[in-house]
PDB file of N, CA and C in Angstrom:
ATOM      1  N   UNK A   1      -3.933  37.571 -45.519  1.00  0.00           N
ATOM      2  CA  UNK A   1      -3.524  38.560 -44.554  1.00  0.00           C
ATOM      3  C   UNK A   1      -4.657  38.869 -43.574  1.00  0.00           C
ATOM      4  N   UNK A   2      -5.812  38.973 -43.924  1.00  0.00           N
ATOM      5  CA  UNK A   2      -7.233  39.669 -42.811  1.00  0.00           C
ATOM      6  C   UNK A   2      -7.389  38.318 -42.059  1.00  0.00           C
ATOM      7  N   UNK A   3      -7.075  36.736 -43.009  1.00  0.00           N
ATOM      8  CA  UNK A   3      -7.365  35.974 -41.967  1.00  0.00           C
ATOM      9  C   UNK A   3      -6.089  35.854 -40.583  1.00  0.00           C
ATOM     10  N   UNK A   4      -5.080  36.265 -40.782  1.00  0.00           N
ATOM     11  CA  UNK A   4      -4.333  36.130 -39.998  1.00  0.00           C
ATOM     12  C   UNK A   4      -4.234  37.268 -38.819  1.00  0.00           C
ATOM     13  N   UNK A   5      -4.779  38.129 -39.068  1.00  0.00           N
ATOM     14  CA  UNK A   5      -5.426  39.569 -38.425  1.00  0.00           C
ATOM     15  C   UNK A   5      -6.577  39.131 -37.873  1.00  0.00           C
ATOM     16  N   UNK A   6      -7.914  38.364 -38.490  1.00  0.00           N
ATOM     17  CA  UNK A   6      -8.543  37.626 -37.438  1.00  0.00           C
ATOM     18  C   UNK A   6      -8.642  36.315 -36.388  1.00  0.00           C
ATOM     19  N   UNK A   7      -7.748  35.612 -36.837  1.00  0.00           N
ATOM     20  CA  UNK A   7      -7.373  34.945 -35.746  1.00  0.00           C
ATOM     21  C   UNK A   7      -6.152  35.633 -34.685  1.00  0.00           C
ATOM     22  N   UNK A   8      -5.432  36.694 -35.117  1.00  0.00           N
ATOM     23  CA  UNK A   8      -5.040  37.651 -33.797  1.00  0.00           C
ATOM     24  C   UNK A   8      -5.792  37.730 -32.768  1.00  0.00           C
ATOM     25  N   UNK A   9      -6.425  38.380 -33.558  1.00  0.00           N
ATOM     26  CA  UNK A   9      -7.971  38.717 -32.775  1.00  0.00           C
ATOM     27  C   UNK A   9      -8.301  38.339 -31.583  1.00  0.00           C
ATOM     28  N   UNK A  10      -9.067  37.251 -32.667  1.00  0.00           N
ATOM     29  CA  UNK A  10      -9.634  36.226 -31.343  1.00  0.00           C
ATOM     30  C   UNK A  10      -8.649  35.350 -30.646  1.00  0.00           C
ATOM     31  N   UNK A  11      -7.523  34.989 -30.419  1.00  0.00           N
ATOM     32  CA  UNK A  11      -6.286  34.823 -29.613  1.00  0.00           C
ATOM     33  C   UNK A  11      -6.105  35.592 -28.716  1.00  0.00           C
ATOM     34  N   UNK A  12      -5.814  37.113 -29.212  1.00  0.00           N
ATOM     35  CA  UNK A  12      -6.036  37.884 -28.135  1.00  0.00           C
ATOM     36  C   UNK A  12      -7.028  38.131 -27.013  1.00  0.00           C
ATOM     37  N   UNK A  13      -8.277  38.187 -27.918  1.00  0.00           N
ATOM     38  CA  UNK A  13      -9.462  38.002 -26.962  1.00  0.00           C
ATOM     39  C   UNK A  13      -9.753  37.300 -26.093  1.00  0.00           C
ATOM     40  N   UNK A  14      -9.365  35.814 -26.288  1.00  0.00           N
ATOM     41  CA  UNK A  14      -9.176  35.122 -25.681  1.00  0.00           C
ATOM     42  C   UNK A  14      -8.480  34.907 -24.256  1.00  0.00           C
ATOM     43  N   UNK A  15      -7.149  35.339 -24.903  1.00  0.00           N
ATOM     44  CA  UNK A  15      -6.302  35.246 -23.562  1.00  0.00           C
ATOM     45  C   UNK A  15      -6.732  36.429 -22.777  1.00  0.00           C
ATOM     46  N   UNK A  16      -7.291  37.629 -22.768  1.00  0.00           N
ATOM     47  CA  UNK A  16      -7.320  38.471 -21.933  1.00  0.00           C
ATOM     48  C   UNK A  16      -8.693  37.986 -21.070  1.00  0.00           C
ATOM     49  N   UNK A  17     -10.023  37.037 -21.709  1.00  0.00           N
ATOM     50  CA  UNK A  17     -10.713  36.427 -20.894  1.00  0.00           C
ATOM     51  C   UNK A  17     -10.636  35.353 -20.236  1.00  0.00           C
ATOM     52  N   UNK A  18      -9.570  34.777 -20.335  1.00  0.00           N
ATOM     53  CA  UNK A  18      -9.124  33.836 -19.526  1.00  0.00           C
ATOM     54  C   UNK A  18      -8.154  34.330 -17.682  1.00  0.00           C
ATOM     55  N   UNK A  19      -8.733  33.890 -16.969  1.00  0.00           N
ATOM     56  CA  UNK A  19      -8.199  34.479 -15.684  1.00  0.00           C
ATOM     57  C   UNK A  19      -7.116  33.577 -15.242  1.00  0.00           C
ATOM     58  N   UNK A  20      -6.117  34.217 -14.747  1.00  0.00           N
ATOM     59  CA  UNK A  20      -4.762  33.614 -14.656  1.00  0.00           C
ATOM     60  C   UNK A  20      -4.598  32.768 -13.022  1.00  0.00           C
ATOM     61  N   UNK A  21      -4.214  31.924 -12.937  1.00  0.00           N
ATOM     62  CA  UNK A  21      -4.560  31.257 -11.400  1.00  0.00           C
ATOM     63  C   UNK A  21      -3.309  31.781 -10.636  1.00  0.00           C
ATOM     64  N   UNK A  22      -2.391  32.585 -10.904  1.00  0.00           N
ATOM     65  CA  UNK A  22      -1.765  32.994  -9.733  1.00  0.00           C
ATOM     66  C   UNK A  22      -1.547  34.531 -10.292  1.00  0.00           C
ATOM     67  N   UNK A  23      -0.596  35.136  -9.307  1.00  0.00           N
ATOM     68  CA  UNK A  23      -0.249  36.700  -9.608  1.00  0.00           C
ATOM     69  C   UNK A  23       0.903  37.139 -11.024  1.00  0.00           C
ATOM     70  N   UNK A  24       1.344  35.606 -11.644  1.00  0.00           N
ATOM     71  CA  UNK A  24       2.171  36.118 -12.667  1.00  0.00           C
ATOM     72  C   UNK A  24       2.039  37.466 -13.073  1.00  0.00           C
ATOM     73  N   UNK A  25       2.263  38.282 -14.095  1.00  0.00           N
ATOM     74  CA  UNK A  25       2.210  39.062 -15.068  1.00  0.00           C
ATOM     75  C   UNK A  25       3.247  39.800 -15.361  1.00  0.00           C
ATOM     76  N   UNK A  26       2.876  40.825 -16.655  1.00  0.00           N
ATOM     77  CA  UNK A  26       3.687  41.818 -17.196  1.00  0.00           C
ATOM     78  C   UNK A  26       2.999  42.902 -16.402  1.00  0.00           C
ATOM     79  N   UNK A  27       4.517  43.801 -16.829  1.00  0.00           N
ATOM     80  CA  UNK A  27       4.451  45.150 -15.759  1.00  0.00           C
ATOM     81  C   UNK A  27       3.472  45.863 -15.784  1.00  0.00           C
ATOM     82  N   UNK A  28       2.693  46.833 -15.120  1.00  0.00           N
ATOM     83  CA  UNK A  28       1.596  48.039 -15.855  1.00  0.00           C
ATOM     84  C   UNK A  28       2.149  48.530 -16.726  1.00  0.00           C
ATOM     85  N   UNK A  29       3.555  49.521 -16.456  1.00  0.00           N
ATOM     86  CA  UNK A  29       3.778  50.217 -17.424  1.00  0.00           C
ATOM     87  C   UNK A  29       5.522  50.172 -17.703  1.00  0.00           C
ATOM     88  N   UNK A  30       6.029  50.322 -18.806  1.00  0.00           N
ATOM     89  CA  UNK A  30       7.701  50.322 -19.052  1.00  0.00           C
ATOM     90  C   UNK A  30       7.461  51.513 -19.651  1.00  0.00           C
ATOM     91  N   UNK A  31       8.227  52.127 -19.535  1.00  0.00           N
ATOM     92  CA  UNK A  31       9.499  53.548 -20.507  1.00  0.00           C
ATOM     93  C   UNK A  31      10.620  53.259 -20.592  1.00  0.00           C
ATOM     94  N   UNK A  32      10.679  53.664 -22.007  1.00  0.00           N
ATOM     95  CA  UNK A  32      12.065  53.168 -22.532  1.00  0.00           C
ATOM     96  C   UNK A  32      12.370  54.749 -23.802  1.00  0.00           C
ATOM     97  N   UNK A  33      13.655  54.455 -23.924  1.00  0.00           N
ATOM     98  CA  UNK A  33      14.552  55.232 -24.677  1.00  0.00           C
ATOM     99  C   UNK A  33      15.578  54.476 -25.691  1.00  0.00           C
ATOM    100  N   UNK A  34      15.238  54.729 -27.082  1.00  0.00           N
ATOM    101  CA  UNK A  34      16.149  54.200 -27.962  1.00  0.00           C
ATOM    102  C   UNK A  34      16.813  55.155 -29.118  1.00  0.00           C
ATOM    103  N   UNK A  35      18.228  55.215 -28.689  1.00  0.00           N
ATOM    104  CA  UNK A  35      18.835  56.028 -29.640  1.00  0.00           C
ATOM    105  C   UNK A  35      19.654  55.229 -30.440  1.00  0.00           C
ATOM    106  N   UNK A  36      19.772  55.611 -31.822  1.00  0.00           N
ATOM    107  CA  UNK A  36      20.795  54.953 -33.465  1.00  0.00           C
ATOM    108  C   UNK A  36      21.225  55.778 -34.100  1.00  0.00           C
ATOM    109  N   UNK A  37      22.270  55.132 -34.689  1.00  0.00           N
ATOM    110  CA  UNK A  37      22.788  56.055 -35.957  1.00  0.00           C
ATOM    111  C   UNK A  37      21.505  56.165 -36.874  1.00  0.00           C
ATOM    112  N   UNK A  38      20.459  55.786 -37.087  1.00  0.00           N
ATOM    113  CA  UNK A  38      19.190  55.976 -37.797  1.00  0.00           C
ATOM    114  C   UNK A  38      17.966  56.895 -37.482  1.00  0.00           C
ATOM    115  N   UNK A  39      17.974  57.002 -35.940  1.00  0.00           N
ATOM    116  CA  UNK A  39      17.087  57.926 -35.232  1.00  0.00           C
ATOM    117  C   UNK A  39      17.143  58.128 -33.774  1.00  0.00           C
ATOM    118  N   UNK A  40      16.326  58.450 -33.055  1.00  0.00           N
ATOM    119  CA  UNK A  40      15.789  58.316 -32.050  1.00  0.00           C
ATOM    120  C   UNK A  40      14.093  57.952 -31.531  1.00  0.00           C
ATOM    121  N   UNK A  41      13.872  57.189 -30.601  1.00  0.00           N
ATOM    122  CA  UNK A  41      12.626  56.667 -30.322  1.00  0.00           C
ATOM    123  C   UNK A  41      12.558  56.421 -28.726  1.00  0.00           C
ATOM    124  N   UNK A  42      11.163  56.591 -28.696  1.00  0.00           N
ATOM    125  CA  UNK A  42      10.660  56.435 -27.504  1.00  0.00           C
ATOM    126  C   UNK A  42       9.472  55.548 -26.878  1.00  0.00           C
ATOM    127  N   UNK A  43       9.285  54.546 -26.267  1.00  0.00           N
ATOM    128  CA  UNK A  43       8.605  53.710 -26.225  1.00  0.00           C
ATOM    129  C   UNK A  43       8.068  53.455 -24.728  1.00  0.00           C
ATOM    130  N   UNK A  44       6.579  53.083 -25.010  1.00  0.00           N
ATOM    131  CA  UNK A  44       5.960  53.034 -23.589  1.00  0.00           C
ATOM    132  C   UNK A  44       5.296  51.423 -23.800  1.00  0.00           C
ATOM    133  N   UNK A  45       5.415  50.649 -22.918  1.00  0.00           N
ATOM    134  CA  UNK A  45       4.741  49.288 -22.938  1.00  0.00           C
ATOM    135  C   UNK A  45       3.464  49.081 -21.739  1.00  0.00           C
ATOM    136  N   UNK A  46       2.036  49.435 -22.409  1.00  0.00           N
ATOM    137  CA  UNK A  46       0.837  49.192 -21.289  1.00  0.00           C
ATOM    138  C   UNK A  46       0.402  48.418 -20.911  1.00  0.00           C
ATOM    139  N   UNK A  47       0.060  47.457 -20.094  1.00  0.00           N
ATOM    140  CA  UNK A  47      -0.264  46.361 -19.403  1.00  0.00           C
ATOM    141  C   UNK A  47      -1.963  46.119 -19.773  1.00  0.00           C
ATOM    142  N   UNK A  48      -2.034  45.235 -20.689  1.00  0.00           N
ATOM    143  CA  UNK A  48      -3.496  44.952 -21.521  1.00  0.00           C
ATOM    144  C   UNK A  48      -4.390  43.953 -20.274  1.00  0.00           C
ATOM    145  N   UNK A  49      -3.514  43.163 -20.283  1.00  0.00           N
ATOM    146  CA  UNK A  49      -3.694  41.433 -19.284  1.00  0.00           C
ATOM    147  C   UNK A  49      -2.711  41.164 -19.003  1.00  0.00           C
ATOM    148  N   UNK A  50      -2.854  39.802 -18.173  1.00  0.00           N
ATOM    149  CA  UNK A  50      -1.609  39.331 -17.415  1.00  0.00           C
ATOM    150  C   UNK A  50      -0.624  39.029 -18.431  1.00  0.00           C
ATOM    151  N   UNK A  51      -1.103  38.725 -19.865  1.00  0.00           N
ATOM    152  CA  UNK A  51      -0.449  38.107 -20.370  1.00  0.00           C
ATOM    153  C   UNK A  51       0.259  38.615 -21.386  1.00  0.00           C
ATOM    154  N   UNK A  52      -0.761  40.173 -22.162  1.00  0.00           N
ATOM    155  CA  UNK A  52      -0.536  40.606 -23.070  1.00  0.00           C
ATOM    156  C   UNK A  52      -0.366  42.416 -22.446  1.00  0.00           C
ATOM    157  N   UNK A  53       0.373  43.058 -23.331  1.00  0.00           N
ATOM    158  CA  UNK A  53       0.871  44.316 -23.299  1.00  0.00           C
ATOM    159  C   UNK A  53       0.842  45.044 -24.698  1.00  0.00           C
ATOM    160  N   UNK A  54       0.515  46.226 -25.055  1.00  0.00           N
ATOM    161  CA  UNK A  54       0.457  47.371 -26.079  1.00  0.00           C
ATOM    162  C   UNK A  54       1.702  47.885 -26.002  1.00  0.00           C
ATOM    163  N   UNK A  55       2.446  48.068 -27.042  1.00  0.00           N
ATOM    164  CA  UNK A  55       3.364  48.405 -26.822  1.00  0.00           C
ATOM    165  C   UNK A  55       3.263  50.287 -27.941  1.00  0.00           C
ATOM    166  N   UNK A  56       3.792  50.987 -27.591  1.00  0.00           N
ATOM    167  CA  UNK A  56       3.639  52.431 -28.100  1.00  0.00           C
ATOM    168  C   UNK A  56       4.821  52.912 -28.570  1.00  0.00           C
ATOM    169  N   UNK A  57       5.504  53.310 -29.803  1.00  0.00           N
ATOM    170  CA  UNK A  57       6.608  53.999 -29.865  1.00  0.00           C
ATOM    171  C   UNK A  57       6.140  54.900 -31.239  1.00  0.00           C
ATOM    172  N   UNK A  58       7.548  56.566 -30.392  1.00  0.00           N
ATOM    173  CA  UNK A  58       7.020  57.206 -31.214  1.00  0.00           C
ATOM    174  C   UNK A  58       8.508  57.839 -31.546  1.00  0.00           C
ATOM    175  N   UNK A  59       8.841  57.783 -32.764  1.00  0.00           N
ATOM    176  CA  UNK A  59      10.214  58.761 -33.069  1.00  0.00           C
ATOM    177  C   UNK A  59      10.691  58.946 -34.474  1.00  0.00           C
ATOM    178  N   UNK A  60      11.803  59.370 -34.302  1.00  0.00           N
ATOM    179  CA  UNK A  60      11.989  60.024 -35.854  1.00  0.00           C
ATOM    180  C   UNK A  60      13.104  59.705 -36.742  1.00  0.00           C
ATOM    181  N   UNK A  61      13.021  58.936 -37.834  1.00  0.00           N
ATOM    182  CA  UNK A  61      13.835  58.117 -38.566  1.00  0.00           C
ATOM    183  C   UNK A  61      14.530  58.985 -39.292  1.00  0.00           C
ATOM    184  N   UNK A  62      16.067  58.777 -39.503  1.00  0.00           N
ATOM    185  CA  UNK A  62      16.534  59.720 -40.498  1.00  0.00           C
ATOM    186  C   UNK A  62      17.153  58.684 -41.719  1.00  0.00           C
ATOM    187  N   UNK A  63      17.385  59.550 -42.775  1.00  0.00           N
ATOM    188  CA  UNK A  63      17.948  58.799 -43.822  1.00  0.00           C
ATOM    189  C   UNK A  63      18.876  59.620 -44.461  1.00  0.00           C
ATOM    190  N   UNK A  64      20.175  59.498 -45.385  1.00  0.00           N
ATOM    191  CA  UNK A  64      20.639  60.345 -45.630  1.00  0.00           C
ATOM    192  C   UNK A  64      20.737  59.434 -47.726  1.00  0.00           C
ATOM    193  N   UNK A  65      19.734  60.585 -48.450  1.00  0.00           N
ATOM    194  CA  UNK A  65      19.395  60.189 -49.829  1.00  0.00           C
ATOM    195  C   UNK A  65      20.573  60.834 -50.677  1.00  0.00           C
ATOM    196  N   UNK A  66      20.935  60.577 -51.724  1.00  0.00           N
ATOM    197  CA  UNK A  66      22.071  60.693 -52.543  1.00  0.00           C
ATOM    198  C   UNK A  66      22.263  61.999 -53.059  1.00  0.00           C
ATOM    199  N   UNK A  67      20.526  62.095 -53.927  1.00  0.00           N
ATOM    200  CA  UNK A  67      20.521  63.734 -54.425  1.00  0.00           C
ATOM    201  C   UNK A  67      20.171  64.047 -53.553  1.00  0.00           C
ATOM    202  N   UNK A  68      19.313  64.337 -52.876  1.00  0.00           N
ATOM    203  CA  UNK A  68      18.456  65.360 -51.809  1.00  0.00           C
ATOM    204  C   UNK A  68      19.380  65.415 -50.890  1.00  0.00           C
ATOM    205  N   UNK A  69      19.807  65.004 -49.939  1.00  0.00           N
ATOM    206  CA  UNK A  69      20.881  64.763 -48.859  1.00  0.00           C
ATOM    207  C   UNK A  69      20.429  64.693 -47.571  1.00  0.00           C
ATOM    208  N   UNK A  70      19.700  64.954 -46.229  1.00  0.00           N
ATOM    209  CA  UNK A  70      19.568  64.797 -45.225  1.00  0.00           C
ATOM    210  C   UNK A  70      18.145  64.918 -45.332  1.00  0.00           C
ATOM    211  N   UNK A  71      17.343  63.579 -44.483  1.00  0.00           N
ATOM    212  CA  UNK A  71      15.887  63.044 -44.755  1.00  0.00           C
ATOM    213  C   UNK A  71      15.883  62.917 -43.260  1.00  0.00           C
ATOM    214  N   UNK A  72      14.570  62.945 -42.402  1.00  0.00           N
ATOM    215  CA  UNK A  72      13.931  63.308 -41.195  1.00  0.00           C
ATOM    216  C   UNK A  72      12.181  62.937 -41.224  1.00  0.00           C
ATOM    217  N   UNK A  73      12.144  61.556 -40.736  1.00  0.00           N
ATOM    218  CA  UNK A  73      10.514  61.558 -40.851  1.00  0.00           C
ATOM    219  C   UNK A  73       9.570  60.990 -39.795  1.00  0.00           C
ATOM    220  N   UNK A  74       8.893  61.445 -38.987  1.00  0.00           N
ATOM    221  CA  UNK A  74       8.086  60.662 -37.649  1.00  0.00           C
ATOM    222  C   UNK A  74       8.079  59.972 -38.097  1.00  0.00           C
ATOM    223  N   UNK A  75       7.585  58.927 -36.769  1.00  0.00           N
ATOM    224  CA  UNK A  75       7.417  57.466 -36.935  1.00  0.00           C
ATOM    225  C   UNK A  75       6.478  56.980 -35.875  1.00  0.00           C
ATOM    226  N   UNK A  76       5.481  56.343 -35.824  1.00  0.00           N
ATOM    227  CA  UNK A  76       4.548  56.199 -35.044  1.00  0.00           C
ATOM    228  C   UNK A  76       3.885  54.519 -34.698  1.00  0.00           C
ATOM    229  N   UNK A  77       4.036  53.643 -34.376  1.00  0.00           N
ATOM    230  CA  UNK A  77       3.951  52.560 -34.257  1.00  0.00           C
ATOM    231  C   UNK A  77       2.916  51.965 -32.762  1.00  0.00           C
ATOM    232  N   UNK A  78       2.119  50.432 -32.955  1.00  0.00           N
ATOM    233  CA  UNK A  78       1.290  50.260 -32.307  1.00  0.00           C
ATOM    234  C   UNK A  78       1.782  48.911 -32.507  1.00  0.00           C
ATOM    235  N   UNK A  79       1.808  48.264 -31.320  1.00  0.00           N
ATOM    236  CA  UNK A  79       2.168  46.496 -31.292  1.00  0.00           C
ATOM    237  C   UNK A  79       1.607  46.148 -30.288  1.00  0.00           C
ATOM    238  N   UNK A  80       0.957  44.747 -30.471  1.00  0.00           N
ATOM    239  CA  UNK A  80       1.055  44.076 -29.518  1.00  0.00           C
ATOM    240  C   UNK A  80       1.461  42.711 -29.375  1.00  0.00           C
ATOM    241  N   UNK A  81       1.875  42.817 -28.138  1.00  0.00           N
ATOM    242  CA  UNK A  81       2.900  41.903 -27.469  1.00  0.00           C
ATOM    243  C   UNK A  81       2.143  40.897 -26.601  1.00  0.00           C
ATOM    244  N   UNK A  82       2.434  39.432 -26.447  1.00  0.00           N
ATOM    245  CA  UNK A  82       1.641  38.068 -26.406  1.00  0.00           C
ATOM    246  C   UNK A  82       3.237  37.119 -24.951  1.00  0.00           C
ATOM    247  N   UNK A  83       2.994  37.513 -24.290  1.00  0.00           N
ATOM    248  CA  UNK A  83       3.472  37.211 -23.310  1.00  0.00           C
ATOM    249  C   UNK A  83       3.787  35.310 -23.144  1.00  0.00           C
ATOM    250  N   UNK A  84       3.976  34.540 -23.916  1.00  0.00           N
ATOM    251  CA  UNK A  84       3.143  33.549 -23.778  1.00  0.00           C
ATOM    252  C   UNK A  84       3.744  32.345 -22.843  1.00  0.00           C
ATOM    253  N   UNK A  85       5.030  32.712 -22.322  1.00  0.00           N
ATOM    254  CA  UNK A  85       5.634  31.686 -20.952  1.00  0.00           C
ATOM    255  C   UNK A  85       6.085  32.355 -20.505  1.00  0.00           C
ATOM    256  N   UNK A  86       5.148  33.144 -19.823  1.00  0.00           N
ATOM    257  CA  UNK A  86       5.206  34.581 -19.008  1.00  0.00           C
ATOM    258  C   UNK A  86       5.473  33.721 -17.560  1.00  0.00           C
ATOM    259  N   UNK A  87       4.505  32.411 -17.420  1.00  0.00           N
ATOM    260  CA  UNK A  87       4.388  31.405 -16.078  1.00  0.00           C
ATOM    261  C   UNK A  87       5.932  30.823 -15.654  1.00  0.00           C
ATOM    262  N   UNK A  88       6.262  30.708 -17.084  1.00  0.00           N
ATOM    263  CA  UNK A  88       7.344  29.281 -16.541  1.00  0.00           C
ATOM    264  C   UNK A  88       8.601  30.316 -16.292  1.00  0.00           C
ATOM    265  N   UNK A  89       8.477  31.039 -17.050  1.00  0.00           N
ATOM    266  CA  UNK A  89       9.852  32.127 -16.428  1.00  0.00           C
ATOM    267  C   UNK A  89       9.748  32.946 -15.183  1.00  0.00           C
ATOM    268  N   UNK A  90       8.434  32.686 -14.668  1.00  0.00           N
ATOM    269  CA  UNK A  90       8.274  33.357 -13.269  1.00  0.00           C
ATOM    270  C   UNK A  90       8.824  31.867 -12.207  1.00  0.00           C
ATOM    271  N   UNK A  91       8.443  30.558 -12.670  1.00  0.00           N
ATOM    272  CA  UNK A  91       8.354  29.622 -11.919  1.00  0.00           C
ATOM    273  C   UNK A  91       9.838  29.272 -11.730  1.00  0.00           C
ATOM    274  N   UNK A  92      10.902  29.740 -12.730  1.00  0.00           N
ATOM    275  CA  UNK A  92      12.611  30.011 -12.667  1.00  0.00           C
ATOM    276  C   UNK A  92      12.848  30.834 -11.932  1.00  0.00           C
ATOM    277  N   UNK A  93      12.422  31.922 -11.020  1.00  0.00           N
ATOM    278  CA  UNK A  93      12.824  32.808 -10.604  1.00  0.00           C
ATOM    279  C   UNK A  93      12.938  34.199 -11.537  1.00  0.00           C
ATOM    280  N   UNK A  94      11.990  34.404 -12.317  1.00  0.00           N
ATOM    281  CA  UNK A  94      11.553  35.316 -13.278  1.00  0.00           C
ATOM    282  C   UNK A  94      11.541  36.651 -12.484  1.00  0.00           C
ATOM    283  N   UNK A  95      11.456  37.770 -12.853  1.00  0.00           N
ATOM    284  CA  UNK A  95      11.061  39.038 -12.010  1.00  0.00           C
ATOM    285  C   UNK A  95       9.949  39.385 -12.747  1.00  0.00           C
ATOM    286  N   UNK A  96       8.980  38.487 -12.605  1.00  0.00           N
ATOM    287  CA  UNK A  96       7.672  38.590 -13.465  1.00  0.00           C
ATOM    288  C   UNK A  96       6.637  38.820 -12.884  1.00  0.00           C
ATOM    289  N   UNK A  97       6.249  39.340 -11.475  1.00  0.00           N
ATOM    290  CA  UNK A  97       5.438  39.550 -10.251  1.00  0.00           C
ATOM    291  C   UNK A  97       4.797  40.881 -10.257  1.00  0.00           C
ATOM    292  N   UNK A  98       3.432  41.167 -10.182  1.00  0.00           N
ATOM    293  CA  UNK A  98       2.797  42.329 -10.087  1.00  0.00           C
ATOM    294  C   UNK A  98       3.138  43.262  -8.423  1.00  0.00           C
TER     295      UNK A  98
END
């Protein structure tokens, strides 16, 4: 598991030092809204590099338990997101443009 967490890593690292030869990229910033029969959530996606993005969500899971009966618990999450034919779907006519 830590080795696969360090080669993230340095993948990531990587691609964000690598400079991109045209204007491709992902957006600066997305907001988003997600509602379920399970919860509600809210999510912001930050623009790391051209290639890669942080993605942020924060909301509140419900569950409904047998004895106890109605369950309610934050939820807080950190991802990141690896863009990785971010090019060729711009080169289709992508809406992939800064």
């Amino acid at each position: 598991m830590k080795s696969k967490n360090i080669l993230f890593l340095i993948l990531a690292l990587t691609a964000i030092l690598i400079k991109a030869q045209d204007n491709t990229s992902v957006e600066k910033s997305i907001y988003s809204v997600q509602l379920g029969i399970m919860g509600v959530w809210g999510q912001n996606e930050i623009k790391l590099s051209n290639t890669i993005a942080l993605r942020t969500e924060i909301g509140l899971y419900t569950e409904i338990q047998a004895g106890s009966g109605f369950f309610m618990a934050p939820e807080i999450t950190f991802e990141p997101r690896w863009y990785y034919n971010i090019k060729k779907r711009a080169s289709k006519g992508g809406k992939y443009r800064e």
